[in-house]
Protein backbone atom coordinates (compact mmCIF):
# COMPACT_ATOMS: atom_id res chain seq x y z
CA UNK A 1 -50.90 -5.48 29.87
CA UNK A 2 -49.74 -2.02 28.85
CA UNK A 3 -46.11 -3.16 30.78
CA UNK A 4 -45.62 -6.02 28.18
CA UNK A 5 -46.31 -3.11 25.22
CA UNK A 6 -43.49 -0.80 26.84
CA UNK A 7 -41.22 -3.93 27.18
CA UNK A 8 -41.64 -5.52 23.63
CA UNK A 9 -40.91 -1.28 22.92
CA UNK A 10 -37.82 -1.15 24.75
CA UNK A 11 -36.91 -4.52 23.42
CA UNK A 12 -37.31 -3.16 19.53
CA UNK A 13 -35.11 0.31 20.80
CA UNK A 14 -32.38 -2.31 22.18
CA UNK A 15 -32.68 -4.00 18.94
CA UNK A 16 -32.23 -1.15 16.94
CA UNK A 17 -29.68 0.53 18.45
CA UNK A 18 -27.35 -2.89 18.31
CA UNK A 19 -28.19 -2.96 14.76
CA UNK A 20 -27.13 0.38 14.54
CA UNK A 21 -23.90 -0.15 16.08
CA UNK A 22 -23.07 -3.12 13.50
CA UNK A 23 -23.88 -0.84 10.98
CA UNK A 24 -21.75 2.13 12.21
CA UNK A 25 -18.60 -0.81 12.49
CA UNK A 26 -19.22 -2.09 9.26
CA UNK A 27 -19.02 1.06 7.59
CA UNK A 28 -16.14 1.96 9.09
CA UNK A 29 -14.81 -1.15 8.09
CA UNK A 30 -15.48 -0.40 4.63
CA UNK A 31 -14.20 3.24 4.58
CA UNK A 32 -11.22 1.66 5.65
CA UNK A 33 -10.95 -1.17 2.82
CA UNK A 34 -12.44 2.18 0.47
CA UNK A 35 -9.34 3.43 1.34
CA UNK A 36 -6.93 1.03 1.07
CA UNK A 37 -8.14 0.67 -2.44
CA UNK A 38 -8.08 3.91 -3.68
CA UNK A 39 -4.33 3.88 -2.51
CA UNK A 40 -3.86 0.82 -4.62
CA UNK A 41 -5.49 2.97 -7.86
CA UNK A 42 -3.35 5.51 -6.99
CA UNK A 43 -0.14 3.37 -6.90
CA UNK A 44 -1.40 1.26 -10.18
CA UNK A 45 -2.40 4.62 -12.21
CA UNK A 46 1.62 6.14 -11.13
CA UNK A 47 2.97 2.44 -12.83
CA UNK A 48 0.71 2.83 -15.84
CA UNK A 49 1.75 6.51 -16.58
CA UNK A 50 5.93 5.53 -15.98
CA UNK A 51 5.08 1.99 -18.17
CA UNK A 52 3.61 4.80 -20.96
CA UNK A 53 6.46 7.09 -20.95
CA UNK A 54 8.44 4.42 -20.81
CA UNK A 55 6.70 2.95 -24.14
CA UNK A 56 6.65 6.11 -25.77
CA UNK A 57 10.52 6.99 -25.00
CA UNK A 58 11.81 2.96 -26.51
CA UNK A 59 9.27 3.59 -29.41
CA UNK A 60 11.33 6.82 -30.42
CA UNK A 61 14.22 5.37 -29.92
CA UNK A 62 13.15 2.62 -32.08
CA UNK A 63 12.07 4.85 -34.75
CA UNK A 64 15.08 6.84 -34.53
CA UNK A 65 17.09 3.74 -35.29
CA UNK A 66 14.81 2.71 -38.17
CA UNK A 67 15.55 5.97 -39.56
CA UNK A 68 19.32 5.58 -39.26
CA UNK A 69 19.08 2.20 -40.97
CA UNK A 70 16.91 4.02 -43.89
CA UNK A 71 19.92 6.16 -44.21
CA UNK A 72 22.66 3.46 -44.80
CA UNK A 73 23.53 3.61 -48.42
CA UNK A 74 23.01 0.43 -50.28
């Protein structure tokens, strides 16, 4: 009797520690895939700032021009 209580105890430990295992892959899994995105933010946050300056440097240019027009006599 008291065999089949440390064997359905070992069974459990077995259990849990291949559980544990999964779990310890998994998250490394998704560290990895954590990381991968975090690179991809990184690379999308770089376009967005050059796409801004970008913006910003055509909409002086723009106004610069509008200005010159302004300026043409009539």
């Amino acid at each position: 009797m008291e065999l089949g209580k440390f064997n359905k105890l070992e069974e459990k430990i077995k259990g849990i520690i291949e559980e544990n295992t999964v779990l310890r892959q998994r998250n490394r899994d998704l560290e990895g895939v954590l990381k991968s995105k975090e690179g991809e933010l990184e690379q999308i946050e770089n376009k967005l700032r050059i796409l801004g300056e970008e913006r910003d440097s055509v909409r002086a240019k723009v106004d610069s021009l509008l200005d010159m027009l302004q300026n043409i006599p009539e």
